[in-house]
N, C-alpha and C. Protein backbone atom coordinates (compact mmCIF):
# COMPACT_ATOMS: atom_id res chain seq x y z
N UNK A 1 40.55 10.55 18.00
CA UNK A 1 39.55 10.95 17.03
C UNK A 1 38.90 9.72 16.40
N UNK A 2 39.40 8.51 16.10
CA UNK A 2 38.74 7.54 15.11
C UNK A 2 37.84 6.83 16.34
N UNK A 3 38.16 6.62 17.88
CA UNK A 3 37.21 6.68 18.80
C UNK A 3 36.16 7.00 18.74
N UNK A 4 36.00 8.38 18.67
CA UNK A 4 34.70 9.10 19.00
C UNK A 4 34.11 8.81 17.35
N UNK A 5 35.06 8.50 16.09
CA UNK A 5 34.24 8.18 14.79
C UNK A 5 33.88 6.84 15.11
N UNK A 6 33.78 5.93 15.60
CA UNK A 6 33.31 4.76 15.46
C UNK A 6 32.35 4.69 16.61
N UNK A 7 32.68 5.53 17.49
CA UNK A 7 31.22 5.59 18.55
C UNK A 7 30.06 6.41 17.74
N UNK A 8 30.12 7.59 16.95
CA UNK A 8 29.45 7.90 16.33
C UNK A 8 28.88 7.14 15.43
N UNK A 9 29.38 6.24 14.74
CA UNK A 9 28.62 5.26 13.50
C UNK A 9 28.08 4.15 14.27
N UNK A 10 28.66 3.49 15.61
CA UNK A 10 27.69 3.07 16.86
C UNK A 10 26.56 3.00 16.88
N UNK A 11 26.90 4.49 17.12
CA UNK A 11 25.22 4.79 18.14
C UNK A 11 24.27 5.65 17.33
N UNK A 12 24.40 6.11 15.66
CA UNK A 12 23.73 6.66 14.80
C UNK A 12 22.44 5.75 14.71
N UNK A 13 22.83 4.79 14.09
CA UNK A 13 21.76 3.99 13.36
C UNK A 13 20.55 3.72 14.70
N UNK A 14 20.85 3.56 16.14
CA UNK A 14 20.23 3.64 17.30
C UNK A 14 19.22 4.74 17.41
N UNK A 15 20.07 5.89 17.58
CA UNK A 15 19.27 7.53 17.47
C UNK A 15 18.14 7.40 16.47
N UNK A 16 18.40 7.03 14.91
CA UNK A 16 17.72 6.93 14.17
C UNK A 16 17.09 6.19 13.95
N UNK A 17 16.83 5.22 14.56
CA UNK A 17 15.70 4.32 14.63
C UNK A 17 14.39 4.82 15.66
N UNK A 18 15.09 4.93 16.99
CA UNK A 18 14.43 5.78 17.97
C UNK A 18 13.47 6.92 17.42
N UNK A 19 14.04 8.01 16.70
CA UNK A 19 13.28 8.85 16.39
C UNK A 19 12.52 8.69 14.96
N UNK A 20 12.15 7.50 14.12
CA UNK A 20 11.27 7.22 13.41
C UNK A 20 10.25 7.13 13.73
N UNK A 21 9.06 7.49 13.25
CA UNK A 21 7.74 7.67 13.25
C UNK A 21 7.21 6.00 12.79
N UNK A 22 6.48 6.39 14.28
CA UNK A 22 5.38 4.86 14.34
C UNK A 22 5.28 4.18 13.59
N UNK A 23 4.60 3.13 13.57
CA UNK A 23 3.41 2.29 12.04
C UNK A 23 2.44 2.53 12.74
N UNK A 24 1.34 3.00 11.65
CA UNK A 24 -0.05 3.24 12.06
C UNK A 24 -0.70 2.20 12.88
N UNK A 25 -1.65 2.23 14.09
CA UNK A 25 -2.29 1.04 14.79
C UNK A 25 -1.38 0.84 16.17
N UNK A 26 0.16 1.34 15.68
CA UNK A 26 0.97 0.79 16.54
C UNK A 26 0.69 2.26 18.20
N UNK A 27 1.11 1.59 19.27
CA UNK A 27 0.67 2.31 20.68
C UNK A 27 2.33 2.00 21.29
N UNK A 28 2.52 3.12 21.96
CA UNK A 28 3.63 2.79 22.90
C UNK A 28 3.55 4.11 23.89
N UNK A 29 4.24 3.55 25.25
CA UNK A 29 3.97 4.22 26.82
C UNK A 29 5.34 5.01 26.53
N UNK A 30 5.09 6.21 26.98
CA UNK A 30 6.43 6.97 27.16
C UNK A 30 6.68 7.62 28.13
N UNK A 31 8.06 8.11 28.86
CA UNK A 31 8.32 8.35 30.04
C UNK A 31 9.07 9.77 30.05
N UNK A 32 9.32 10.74 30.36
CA UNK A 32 9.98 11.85 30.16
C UNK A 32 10.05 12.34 31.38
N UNK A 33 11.32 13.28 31.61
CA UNK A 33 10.88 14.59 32.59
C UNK A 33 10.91 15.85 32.19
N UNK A 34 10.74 17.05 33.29
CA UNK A 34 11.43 18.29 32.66
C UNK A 34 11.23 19.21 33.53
N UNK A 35 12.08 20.11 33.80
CA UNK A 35 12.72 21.01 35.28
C UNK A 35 12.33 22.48 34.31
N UNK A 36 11.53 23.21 35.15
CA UNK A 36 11.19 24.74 34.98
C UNK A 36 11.01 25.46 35.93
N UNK A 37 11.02 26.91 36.00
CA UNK A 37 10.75 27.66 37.17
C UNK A 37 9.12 27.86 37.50
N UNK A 38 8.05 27.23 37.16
CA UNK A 38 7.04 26.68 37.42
C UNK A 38 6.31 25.57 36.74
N UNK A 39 5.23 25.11 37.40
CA UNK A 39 5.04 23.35 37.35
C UNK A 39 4.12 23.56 36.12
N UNK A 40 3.77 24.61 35.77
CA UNK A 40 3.12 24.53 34.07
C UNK A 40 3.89 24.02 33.47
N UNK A 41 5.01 24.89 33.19
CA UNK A 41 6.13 25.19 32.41
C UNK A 41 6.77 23.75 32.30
N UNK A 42 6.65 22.96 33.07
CA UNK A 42 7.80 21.82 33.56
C UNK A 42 6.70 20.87 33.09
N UNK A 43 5.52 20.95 33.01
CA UNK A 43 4.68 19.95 32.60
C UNK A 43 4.61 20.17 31.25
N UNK A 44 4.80 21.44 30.57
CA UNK A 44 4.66 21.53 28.93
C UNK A 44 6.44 21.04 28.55
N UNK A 45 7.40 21.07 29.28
CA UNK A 45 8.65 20.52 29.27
C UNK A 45 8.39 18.71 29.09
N UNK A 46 7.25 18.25 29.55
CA UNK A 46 7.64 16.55 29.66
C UNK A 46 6.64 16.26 28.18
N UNK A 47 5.48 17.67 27.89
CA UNK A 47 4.80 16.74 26.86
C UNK A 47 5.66 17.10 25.72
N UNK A 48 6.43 18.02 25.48
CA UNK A 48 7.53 18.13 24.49
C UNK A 48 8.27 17.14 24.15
N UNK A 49 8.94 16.41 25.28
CA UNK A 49 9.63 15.55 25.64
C UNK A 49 8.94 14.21 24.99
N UNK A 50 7.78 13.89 25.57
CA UNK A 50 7.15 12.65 24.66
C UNK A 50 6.50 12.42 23.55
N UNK A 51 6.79 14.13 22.93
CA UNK A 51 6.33 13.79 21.45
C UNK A 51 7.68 13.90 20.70
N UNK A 52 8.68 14.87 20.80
CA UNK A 52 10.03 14.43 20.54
C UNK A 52 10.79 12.84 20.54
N UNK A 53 10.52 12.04 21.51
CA UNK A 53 11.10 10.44 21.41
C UNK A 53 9.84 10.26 20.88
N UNK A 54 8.86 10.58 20.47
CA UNK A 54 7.84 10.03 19.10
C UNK A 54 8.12 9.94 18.36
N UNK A 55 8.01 11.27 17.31
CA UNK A 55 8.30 11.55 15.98
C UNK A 55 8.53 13.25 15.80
N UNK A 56 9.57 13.63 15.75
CA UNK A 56 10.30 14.91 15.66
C UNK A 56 9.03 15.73 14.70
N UNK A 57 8.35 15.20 13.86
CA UNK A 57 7.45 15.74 12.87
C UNK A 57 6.20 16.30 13.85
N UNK A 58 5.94 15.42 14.43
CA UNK A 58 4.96 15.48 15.48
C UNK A 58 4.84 16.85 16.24
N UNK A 59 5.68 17.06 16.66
CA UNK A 59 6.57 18.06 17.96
C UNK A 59 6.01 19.40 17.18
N UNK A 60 6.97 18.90 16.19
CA UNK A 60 6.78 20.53 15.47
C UNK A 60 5.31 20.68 15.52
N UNK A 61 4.78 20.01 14.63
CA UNK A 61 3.48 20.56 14.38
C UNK A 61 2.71 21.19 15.44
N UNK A 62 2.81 20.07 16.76
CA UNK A 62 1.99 20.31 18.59
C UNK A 62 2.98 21.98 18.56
N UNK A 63 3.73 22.15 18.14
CA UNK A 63 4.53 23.43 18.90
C UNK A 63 3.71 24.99 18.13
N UNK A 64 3.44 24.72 17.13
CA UNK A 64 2.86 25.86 16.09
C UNK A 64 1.39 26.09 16.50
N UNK A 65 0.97 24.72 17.34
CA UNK A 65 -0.43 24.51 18.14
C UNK A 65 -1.16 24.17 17.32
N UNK A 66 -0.93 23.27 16.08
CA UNK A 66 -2.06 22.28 15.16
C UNK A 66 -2.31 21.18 16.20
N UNK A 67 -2.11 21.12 17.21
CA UNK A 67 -2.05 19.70 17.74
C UNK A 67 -1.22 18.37 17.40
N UNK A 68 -1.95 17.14 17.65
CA UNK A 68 -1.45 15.89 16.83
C UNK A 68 -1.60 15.56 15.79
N UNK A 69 -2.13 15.74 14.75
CA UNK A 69 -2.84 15.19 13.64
C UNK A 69 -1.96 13.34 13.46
N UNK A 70 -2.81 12.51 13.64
CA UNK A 70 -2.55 11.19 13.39
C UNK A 70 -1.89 10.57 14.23
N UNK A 71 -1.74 11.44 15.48
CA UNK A 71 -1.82 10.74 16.95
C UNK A 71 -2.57 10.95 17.54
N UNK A 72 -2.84 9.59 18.92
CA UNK A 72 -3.39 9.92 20.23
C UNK A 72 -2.34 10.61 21.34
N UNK A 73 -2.57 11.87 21.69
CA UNK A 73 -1.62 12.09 22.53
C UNK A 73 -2.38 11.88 23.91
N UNK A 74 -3.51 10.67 24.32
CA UNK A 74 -3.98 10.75 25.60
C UNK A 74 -3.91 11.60 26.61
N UNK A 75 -4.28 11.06 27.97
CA UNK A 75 -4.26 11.37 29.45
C UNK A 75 -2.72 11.43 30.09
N UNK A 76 -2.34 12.73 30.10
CA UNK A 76 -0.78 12.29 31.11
C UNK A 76 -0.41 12.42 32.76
N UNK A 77 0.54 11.43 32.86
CA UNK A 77 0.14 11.33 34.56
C UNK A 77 1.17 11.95 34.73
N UNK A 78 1.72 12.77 35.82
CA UNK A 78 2.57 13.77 36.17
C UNK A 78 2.97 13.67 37.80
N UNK A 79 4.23 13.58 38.17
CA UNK A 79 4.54 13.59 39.31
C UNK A 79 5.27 14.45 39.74
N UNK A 80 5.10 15.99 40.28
CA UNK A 80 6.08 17.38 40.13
C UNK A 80 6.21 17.66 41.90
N UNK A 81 7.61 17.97 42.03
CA UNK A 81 7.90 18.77 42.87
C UNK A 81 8.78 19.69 42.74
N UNK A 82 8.96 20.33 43.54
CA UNK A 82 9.32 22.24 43.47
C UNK A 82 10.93 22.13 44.65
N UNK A 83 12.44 21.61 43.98
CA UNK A 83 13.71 21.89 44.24
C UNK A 83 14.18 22.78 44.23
N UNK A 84 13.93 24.11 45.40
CA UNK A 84 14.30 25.08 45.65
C UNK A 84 13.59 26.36 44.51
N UNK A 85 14.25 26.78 43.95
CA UNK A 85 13.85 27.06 42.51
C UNK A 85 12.99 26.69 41.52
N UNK A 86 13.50 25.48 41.39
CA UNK A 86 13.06 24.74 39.66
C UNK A 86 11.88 24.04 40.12
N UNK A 87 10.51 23.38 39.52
CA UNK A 87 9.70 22.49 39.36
C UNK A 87 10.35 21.23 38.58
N UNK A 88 10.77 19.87 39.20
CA UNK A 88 10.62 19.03 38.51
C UNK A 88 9.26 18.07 38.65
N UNK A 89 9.29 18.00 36.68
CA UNK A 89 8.03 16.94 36.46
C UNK A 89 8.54 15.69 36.02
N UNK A 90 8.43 14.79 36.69
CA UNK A 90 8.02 13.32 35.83
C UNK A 90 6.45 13.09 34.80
N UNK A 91 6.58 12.88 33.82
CA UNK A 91 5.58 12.39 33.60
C UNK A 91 5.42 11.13 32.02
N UNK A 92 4.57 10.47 31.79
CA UNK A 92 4.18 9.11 31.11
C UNK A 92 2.74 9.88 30.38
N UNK A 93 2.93 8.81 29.31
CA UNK A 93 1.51 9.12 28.46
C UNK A 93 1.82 7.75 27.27
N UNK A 94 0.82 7.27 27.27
CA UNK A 94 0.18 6.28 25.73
C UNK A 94 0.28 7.51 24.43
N UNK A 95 0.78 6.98 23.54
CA UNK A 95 0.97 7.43 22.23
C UNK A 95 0.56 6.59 21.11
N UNK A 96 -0.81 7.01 19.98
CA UNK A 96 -1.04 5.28 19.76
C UNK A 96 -0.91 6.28 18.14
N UNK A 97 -0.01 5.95 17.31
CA UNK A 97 -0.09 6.02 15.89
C UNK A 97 -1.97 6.12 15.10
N UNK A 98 -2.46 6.88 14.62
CA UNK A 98 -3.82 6.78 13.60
C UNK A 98 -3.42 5.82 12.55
């Protein structure tokens, strides 16, 4: 048990840095995937995905369908194929803080 407590106080301050929200001006490339039973579905799986390792605030808002407000969520490039079942997507996008 004091293992898994000191891996936890580890790798916290990591997580939480990660998921802080930008500085304004600031741009960064992001990479995600995401597996669905079609390639819509698996493509709205990766832009979830790269606004989540954005800013968790973000997400929500894109999910209620306000969009970004005070991001660029650009052009995303997508690389999907269809594993029996599932659609997997790769896909990347620029994220630039307002």
């Amino acid at each position: 048990m004091r293992k898994i407590t000191k891996l936890i106080f580890a790798v916290l301050p990591i997580v939480v840095a990660a998921s802080m929200p930008a500085a304004a001006g600031s741009c960064s490339k992001k990479y995600s995937m995401g597996q669905a039973p079609t390639e819509d579905i698996a493509k709205l799986e990766v832009d979830a995905a790269l606004l989540q390792s954005t800013d968790m605030g973000i997400y929500a808002t894109w999910v209620v369908g306000a969009g970004t407000p005070g991001y660029s969520f650009g052009p995303r490039a997508y690389r999907c194929k269809q594993d029996s079942v599932l659609w997997t997507c790769h896909g990347s996008a620029t994220l630039c803080k307002l």
